[in-house]
C-alpha atoms as a PDB file:
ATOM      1  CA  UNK A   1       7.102 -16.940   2.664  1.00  0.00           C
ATOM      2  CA  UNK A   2       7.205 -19.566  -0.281  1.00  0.00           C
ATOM      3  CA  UNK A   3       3.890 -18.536  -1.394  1.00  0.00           C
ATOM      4  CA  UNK A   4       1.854 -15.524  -1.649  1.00  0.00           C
ATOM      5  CA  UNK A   5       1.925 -13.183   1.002  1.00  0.00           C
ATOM      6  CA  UNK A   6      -1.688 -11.883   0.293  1.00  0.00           C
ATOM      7  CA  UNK A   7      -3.161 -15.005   0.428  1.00  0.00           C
ATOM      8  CA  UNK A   8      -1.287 -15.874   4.049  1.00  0.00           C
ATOM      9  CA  UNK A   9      -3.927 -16.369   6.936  1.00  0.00           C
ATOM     10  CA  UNK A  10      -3.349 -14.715  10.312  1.00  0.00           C
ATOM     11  CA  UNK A  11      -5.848 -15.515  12.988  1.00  0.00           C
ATOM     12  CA  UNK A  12      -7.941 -17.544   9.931  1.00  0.00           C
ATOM     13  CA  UNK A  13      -8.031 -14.152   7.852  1.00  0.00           C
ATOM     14  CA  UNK A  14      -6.354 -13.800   4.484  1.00  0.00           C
ATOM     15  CA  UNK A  15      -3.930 -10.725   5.202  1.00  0.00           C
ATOM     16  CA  UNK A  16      -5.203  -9.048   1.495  1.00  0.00           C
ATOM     17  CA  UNK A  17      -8.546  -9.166   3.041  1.00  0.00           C
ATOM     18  CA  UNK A  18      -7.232  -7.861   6.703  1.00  0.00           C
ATOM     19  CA  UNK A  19      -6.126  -4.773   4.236  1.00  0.00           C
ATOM     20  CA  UNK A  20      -8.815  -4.138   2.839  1.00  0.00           C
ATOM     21  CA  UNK A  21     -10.842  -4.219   5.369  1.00  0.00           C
ATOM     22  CA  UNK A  22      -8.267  -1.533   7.398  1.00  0.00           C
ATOM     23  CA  UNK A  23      -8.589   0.874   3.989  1.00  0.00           C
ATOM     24  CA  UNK A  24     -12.579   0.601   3.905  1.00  0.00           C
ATOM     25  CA  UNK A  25     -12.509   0.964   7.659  1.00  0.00           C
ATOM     26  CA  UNK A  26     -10.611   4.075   6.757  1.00  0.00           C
ATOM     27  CA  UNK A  27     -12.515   6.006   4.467  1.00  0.00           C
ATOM     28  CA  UNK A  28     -11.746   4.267   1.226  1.00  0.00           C
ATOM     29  CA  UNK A  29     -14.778   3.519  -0.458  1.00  0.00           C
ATOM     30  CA  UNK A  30     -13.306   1.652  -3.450  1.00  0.00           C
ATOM     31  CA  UNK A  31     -10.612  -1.149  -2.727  1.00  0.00           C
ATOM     32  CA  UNK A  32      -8.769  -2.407  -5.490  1.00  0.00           C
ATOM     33  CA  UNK A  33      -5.564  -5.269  -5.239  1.00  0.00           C
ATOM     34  CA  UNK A  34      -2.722  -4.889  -8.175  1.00  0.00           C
ATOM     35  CA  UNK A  35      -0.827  -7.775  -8.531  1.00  0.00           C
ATOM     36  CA  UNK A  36      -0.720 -11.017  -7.022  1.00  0.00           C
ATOM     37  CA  UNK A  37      -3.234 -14.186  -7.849  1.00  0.00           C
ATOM     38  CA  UNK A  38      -6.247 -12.050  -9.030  1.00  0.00           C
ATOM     39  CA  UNK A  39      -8.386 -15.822  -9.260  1.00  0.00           C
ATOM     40  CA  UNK A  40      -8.150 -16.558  -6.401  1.00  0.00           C
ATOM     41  CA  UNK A  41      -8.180 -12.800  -4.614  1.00  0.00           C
ATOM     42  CA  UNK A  42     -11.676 -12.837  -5.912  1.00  0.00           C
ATOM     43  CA  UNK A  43     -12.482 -15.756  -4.749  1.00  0.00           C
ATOM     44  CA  UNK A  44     -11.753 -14.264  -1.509  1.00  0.00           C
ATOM     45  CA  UNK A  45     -14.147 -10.999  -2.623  1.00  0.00           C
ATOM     46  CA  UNK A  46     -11.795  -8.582  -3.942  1.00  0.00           C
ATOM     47  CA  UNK A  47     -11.723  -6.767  -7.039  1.00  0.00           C
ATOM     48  CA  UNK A  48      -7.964  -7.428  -8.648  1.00  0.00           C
ATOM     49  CA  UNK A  49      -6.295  -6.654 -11.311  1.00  0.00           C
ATOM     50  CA  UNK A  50      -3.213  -8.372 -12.993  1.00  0.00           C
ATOM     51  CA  UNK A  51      -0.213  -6.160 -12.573  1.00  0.00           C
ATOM     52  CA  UNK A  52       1.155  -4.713 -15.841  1.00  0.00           C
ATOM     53  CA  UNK A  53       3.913  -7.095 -17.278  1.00  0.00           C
ATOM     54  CA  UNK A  54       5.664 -10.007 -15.908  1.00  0.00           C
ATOM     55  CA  UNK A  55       5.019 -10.390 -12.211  1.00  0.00           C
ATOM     56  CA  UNK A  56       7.609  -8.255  -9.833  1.00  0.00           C
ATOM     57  CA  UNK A  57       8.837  -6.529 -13.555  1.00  0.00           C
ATOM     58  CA  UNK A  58       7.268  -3.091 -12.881  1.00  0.00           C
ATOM     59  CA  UNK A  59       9.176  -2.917  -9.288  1.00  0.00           C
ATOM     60  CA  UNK A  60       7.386  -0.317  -7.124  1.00  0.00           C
ATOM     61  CA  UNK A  61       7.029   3.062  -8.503  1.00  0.00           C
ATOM     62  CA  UNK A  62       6.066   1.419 -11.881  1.00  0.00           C
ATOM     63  CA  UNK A  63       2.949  -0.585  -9.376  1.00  0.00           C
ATOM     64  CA  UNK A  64       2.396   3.116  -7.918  1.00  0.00           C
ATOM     65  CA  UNK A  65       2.183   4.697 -11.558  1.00  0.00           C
ATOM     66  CA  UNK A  66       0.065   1.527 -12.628  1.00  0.00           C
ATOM     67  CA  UNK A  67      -2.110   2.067  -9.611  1.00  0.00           C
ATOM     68  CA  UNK A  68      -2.415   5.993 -10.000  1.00  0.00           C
ATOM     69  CA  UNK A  69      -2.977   5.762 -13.794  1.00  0.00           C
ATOM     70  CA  UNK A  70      -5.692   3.154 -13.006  1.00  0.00           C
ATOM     71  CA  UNK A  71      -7.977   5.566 -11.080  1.00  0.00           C
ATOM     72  CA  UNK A  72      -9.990   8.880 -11.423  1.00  0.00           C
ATOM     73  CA  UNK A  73     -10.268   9.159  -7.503  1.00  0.00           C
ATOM     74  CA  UNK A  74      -9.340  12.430  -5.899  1.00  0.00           C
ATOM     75  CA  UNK A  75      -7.005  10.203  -3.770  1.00  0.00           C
ATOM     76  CA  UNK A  76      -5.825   6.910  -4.009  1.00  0.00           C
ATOM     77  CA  UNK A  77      -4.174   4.886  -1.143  1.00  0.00           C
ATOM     78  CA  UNK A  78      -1.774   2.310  -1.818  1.00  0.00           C
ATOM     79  CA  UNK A  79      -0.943  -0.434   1.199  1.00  0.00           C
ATOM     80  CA  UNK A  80       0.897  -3.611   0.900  1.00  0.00           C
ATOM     81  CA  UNK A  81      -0.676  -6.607   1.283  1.00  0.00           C
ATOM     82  CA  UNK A  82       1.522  -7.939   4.196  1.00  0.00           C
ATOM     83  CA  UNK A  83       0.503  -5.541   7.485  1.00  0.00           C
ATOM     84  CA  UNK A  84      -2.452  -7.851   9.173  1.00  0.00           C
ATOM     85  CA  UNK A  85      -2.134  -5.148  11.875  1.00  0.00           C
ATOM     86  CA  UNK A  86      -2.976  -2.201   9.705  1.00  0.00           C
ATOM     87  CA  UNK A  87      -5.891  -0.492  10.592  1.00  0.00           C
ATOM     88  CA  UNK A  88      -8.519   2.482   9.719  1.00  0.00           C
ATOM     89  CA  UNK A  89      -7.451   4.801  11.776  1.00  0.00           C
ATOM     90  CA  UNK A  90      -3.989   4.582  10.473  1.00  0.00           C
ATOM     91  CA  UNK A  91      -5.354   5.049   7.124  1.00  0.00           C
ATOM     92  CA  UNK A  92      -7.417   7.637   8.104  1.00  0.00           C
ATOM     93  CA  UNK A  93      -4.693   9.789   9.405  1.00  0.00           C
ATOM     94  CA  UNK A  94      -2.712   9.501   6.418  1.00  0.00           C
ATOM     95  CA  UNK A  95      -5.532  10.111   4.093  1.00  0.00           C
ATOM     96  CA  UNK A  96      -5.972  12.701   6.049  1.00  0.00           C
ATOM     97  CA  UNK A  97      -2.828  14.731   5.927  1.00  0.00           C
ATOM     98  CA  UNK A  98      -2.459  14.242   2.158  1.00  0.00           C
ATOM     99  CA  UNK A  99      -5.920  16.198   2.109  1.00  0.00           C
ATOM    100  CA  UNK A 100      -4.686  18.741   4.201  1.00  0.00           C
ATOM    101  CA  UNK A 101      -1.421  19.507   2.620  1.00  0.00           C
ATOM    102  CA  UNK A 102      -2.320  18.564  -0.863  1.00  0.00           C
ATOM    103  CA  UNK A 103       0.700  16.174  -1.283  1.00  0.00           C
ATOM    104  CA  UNK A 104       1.675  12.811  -0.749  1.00  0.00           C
ATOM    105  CA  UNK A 105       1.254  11.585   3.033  1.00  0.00           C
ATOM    106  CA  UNK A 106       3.238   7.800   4.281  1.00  0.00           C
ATOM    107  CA  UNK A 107       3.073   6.064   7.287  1.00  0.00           C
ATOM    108  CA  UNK A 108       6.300   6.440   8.835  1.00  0.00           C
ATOM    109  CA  UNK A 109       6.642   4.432  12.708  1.00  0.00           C
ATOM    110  CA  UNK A 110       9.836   4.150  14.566  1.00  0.00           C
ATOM    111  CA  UNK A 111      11.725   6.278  12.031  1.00  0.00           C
ATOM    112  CA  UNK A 112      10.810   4.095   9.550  1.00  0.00           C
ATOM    113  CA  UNK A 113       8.711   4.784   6.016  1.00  0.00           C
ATOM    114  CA  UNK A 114       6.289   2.477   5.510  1.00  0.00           C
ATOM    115  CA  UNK A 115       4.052   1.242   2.404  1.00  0.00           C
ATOM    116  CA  UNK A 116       0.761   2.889   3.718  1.00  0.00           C
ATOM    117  CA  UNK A 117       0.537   6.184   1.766  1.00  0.00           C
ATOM    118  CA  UNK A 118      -2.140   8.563   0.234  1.00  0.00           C
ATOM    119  CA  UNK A 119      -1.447  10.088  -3.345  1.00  0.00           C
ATOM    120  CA  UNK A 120      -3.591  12.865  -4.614  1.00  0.00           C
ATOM    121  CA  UNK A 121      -4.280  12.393  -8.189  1.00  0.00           C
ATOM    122  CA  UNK A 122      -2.320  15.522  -9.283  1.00  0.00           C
ATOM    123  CA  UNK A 123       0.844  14.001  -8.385  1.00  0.00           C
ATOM    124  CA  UNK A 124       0.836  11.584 -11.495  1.00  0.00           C
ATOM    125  CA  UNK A 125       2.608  13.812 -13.548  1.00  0.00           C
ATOM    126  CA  UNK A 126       5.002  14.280 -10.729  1.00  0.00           C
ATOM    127  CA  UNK A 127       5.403  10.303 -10.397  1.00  0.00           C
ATOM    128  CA  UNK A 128       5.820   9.663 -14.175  1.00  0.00           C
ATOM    129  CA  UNK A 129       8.607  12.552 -14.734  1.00  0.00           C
ATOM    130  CA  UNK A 130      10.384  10.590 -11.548  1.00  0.00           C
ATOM    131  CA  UNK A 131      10.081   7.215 -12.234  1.00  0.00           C
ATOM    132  CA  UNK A 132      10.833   8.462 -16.047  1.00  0.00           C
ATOM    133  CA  UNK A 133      14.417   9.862 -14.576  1.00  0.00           C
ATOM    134  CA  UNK A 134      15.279   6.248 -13.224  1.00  0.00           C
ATOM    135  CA  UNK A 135      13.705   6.582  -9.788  1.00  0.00           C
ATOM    136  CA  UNK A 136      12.632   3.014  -8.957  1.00  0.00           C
ATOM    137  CA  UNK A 137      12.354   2.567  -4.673  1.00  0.00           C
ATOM    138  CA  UNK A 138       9.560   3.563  -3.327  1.00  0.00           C
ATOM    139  CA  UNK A 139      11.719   5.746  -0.693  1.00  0.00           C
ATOM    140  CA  UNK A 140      13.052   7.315  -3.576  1.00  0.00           C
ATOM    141  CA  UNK A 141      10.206   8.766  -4.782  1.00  0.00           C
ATOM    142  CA  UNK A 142       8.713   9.713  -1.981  1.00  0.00           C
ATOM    143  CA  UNK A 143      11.796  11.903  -0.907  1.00  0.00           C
ATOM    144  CA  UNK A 144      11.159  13.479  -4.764  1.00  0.00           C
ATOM    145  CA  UNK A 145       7.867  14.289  -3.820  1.00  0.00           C
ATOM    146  CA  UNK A 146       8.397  15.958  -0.390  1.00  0.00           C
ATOM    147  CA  UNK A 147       5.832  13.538   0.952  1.00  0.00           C
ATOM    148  CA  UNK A 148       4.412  14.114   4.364  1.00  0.00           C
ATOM    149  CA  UNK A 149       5.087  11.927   6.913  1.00  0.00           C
ATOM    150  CA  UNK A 150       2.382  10.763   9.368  1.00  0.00           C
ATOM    151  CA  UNK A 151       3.343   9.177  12.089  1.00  0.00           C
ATOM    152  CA  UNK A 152       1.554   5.828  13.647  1.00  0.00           C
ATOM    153  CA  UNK A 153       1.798   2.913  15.834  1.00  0.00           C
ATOM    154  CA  UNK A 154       4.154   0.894  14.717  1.00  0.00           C
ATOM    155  CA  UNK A 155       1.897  -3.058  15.235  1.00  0.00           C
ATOM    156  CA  UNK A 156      -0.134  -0.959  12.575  1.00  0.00           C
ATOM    157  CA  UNK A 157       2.613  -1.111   9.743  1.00  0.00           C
ATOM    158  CA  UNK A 158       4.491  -4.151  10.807  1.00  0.00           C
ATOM    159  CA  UNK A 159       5.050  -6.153   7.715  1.00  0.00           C
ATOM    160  CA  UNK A 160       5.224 -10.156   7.406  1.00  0.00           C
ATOM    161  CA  UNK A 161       8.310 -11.443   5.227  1.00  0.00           C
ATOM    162  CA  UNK A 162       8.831 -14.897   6.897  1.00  0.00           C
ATOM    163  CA  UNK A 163       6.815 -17.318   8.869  1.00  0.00           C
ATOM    164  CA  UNK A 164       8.380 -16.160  11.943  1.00  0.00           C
ATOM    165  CA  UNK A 165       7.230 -12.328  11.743  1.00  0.00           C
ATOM    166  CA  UNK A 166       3.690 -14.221  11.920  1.00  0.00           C
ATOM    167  CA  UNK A 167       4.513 -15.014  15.620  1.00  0.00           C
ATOM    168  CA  UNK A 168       3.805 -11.724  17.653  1.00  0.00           C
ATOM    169  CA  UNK A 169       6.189 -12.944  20.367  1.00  0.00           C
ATOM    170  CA  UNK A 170       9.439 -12.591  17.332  1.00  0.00           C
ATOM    171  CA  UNK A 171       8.127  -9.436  16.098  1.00  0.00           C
END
C-alpha cells in the first residue's frame, strides 16, 4: 500500500477504526490495536500499543503471543487491520464457537483461513510451547491447535493489500 494499511480510508473511514467498530459491534467490549502508528491510532480514538521489538520482527504468532500475554480476558479476538468489510456478526459467530467448544475458532470463507479468530485464554500455554518449537505462520498454529473453523461471508474477511483491492469492482 506504501503506507499503513490501518490508517487507509475506505468510504472516508480509517479501516483500524472500521475494525474496531466490527469487534465492539460483536461483543468485544475492550478493543485494543498492537502494532502499527500507535500516535496517530489514538488520534483516531483507539487504545494502541507498540508491538514488542522492531516493527514486523515478532512475525505473527509472536503478535498473537504478545496479544494473548497482554490480556486477562476470558477471550481475546485478534483481526487484522485490513478487512473494511468485517463485521459483528462475523465476529460474533466466531466468538461464539470458541465459547462453545472451548478452543480456538477462525474465520475461514471460500476455503480460505482468515485473520479473524477467537482465542480462549487457556490456550497461551498451548501458543508459547508452539511458537517455542519454531511455529511462526499463523496457519501453522492454528492447525497445532485444532482450531475450529467458522465459516462466513467472504466481503466480511476480504483483506486490502494494494490500492486496487480498495475498488469493489477488482475484488
Amino acid at each position: 500500500m506504501g503506507r499503513d494499511k490501518a490508517l487507509v480510508e475506505v468510504d472516508g473511514v480509517a479501516m483500524a477504526v472500521r475494525v474496531a467498530d466490527a469487534l465492539r459491534n460483536g461483543g468485544c467490549t475492550a478493543v485494543r490495536c498492537q502494532g502499527g502508528d500507535v500516535e496517530a491510532l489514538s488520534e483516531l480514538g483507539l487504545e494502541s500499543v507498540p508491538e514488542p521489538g522492531a516493527p514486523g520482527e515478532i512475525g505473527p504468532v509472536g503478535a498473537i503471543v504478545a496479544a494473548l500475554s497482554g490480556t486477562s480476558a476470558p477471550t481475546t479476538v485478534i483481526a487484522a487491520c485490513d478487512l473494511p468489510g468485517l463485521d459483528g456478526a462475523c465476529v460474533a459467530a466466531v466468538v461464539e464457537a470458541s465459547s462453545a467448544s472451548g478452543r480456538v475458532a477462525v474465520a475461514v470463507a471460500d476455503g480460505h483461513l482468515h485473520l479473524v479468530s477467537a482465542w480462549p485464554g487457556s490456550v497461551l500455554g498451548e501458543v508459547s510451547a508452539l511458537a517455542g518449537d519454531g511455529v511462526v505462520s499463523y496457519r501453522g498454529l492454528l492447525a497445532g491447535l485444532d482450531a475450529v473453523e467458522v465459516e462466513v461471508p467472504s466481503a466480511a474477511v476480504r483483506n486490502v493489500n494494494l490500492p486496487d483491492d480498495l475498488d469493489p469492482a477488482t475484488a
